[in-house]
N, C-alpha and C. Protein backbone atom coordinates (compact mmCIF):
# COMPACT_ATOMS: atom_id res chain seq x y z
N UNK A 1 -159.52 -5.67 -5.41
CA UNK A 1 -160.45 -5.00 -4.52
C UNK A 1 -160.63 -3.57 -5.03
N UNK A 2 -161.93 -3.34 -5.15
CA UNK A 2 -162.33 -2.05 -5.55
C UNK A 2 -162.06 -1.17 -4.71
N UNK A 3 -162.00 0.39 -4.71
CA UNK A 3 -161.90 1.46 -3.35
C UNK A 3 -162.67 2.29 -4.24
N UNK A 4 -163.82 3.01 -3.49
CA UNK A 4 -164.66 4.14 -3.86
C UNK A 4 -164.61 5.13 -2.36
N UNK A 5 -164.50 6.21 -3.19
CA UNK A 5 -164.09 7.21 -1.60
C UNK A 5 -165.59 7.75 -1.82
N UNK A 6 -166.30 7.88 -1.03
CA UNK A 6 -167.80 8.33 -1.07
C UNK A 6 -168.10 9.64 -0.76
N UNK A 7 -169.22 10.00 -1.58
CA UNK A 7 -169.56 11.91 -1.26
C UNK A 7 -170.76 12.13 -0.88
N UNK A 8 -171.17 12.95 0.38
CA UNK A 8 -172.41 13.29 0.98
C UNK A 8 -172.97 12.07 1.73
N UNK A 9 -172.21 11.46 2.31
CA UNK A 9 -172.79 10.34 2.96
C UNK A 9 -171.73 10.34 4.31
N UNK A 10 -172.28 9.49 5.69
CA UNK A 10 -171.48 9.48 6.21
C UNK A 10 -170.36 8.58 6.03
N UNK A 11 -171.13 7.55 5.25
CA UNK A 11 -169.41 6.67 5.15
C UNK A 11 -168.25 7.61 4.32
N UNK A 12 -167.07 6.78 4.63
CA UNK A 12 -166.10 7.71 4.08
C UNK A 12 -165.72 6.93 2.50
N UNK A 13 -165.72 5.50 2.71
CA UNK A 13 -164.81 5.02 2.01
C UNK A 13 -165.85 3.27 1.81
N UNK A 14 -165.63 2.91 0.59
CA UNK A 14 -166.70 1.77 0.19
C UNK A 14 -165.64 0.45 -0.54
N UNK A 15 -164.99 -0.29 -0.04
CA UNK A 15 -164.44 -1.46 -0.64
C UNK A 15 -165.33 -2.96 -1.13
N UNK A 16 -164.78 -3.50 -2.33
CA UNK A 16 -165.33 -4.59 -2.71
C UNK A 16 -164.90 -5.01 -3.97
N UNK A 17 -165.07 -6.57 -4.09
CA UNK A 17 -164.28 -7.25 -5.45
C UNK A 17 -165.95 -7.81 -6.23
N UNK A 18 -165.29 -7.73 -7.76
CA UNK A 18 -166.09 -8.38 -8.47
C UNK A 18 -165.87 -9.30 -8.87
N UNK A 19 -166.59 -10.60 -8.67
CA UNK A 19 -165.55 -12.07 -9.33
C UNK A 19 -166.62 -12.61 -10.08
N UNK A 20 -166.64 -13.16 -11.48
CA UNK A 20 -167.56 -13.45 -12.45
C UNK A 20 -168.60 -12.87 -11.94
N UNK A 21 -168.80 -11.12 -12.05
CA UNK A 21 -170.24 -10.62 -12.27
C UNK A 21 -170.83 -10.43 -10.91
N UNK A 22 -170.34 -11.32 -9.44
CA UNK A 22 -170.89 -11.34 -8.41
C UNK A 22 -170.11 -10.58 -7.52
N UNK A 23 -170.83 -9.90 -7.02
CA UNK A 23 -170.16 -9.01 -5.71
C UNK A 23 -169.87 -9.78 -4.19
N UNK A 24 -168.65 -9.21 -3.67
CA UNK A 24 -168.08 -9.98 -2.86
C UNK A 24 -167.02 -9.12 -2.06
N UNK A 25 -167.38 -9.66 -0.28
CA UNK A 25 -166.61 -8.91 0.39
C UNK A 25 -166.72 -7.14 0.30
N UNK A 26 -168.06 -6.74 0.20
CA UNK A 26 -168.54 -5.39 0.49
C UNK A 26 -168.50 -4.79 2.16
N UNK A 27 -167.31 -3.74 1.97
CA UNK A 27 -166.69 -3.20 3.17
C UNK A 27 -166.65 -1.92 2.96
N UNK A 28 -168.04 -0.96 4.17
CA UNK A 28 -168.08 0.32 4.25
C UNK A 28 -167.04 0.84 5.27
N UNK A 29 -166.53 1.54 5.42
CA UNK A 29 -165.54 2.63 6.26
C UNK A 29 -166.46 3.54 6.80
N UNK A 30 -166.85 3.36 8.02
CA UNK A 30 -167.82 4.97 8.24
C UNK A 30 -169.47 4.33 7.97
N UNK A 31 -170.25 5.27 8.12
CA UNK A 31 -171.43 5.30 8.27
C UNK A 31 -172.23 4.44 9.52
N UNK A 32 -173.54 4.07 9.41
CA UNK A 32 -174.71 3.58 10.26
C UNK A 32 -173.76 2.28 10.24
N UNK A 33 -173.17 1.51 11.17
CA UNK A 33 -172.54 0.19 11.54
C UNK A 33 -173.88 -0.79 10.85
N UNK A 34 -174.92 -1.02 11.77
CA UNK A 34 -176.08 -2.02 11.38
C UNK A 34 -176.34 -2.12 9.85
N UNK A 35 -176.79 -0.70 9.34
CA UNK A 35 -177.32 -1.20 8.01
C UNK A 35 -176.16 -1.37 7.27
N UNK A 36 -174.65 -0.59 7.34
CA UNK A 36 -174.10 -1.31 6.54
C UNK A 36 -173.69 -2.50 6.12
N UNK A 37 -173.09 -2.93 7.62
CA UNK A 37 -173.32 -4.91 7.75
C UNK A 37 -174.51 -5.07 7.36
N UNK A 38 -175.56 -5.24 7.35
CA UNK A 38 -176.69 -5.61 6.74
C UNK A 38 -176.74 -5.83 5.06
N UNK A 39 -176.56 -4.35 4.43
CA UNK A 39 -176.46 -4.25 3.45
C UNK A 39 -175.14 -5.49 2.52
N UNK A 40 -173.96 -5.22 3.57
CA UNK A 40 -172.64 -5.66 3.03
C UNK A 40 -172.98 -7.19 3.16
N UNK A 41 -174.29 -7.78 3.91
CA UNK A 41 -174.09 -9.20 4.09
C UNK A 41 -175.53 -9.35 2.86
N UNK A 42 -176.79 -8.83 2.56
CA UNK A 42 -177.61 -9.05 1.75
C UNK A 42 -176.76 -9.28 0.54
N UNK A 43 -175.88 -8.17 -0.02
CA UNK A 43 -175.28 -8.54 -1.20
C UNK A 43 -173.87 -9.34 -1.77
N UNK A 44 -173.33 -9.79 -0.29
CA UNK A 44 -172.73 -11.10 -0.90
C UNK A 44 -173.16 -12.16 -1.87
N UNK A 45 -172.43 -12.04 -3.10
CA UNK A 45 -172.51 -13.29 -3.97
C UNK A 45 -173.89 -12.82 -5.02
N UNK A 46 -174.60 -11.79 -4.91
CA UNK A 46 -174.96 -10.93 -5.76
C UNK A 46 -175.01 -10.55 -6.93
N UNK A 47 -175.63 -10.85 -8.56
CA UNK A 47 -174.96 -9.99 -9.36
C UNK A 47 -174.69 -8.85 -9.30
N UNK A 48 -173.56 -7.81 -9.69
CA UNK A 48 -173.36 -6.71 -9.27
C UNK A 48 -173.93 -5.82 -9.99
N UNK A 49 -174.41 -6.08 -11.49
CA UNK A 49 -175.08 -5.16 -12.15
C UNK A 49 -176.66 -5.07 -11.69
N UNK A 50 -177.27 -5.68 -10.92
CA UNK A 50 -178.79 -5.97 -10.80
C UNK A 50 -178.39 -5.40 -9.45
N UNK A 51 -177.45 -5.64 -8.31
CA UNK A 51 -177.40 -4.63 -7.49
C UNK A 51 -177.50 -3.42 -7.17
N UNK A 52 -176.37 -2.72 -8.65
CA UNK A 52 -176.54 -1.42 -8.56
C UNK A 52 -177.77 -0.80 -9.37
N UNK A 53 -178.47 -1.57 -10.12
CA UNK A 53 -179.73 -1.10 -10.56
C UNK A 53 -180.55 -1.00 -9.08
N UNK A 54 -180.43 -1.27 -8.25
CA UNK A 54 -181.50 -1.95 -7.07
C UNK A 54 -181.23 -0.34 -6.11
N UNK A 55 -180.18 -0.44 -6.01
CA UNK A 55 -179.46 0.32 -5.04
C UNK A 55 -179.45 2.20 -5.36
N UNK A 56 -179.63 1.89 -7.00
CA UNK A 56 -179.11 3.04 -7.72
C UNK A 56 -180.09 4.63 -7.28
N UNK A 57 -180.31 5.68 -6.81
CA UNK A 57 -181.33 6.42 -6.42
C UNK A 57 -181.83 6.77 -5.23
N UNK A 58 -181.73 5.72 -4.16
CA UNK A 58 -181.76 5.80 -3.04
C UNK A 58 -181.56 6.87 -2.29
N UNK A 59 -182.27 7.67 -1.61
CA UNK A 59 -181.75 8.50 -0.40
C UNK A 59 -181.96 8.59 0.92
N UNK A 60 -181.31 9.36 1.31
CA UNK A 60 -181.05 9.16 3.04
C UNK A 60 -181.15 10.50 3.57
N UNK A 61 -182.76 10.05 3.96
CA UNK A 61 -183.38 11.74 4.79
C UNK A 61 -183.17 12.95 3.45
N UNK A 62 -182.89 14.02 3.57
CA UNK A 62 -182.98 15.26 3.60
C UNK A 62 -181.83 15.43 2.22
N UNK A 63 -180.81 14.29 2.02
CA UNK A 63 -179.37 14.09 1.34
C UNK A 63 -179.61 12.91 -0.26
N UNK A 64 -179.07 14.43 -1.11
CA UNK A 64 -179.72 13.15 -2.58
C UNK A 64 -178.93 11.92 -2.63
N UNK A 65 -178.40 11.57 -1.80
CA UNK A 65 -177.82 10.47 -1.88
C UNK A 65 -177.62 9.58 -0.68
N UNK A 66 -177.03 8.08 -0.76
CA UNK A 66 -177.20 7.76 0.61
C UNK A 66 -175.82 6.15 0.13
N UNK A 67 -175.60 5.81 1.62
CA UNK A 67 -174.47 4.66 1.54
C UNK A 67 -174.76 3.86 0.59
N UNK A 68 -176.41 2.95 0.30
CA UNK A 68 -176.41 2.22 -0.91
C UNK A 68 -176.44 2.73 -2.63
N UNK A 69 -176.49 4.16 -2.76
CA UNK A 69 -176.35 4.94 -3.96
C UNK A 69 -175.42 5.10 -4.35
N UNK A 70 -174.86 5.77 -3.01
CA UNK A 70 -173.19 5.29 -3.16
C UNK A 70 -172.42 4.18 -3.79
N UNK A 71 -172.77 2.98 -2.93
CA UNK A 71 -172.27 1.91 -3.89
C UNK A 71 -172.94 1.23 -5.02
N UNK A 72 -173.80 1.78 -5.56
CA UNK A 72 -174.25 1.48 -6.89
C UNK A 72 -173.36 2.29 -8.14
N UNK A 73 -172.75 3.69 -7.19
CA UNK A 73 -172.17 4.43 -8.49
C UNK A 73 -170.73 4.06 -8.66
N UNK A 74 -170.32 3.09 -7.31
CA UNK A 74 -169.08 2.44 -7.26
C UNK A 74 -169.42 1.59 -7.90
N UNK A 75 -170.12 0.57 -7.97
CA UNK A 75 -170.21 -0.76 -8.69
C UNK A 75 -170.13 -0.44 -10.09
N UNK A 76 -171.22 0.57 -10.50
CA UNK A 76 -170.83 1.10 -11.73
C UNK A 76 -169.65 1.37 -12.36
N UNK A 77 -168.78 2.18 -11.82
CA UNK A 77 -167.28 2.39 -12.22
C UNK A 77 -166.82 1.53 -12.31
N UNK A 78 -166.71 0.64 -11.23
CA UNK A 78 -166.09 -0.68 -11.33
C UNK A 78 -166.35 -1.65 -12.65
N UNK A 79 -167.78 -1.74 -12.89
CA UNK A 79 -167.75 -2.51 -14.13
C UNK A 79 -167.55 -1.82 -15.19
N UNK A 80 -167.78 -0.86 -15.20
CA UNK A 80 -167.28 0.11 -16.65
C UNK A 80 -165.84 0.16 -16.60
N UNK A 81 -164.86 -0.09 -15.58
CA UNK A 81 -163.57 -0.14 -15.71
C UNK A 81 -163.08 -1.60 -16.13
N UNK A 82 -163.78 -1.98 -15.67
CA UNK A 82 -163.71 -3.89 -16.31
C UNK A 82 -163.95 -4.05 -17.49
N UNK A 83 -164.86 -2.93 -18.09
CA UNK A 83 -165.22 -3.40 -19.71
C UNK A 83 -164.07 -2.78 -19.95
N UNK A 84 -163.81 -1.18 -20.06
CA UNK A 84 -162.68 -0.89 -21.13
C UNK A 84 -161.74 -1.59 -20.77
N UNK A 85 -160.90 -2.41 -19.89
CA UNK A 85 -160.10 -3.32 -19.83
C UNK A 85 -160.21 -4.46 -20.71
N UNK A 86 -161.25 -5.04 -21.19
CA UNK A 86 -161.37 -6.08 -22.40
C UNK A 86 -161.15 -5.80 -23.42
């Protein structure tokens, strides 16, 4: 399970696993309840790299960033930590 602690957003904290390429079990800590369940249930089973392309830029109101930007720059780490591991 991944942990991304998040910045400028209200969530605090962004959990989730990558299993062959697909995202799974996406769990925000904090923020808008609705869209994050929303969000956390659209991208079950997901590729995770076409996610965070999707997700990547996003903002929220007034703030260069927002809960799904957030986890695009987590997903990112995450797979870039998966490659140098190979």
């Amino acid at each position: 399970m991944y942990q991304y602690r998040t910045k400028g957003t209200c969530s605090r904290m962004i959990r989730f696993d990558i299993q062959d390429g697909m995202l799974r079990r996406v769990e925000f800590e904090g923020g808008c309840s609705g869209n994050t369940q929303g969000l956390s249930a659209l991208l079950e089973g997901q590729p995770a790299a076409e996610a965070a392309a999707k997700l990547k830029g996003i903002r929220c109101g007034f703030k260069d960033t927002s809960c799904p930007d957030q986890l695009a720059r987590a997903i990112e780490q995450a797979l870039a930590q998966a490659e140098g591991k190979r």
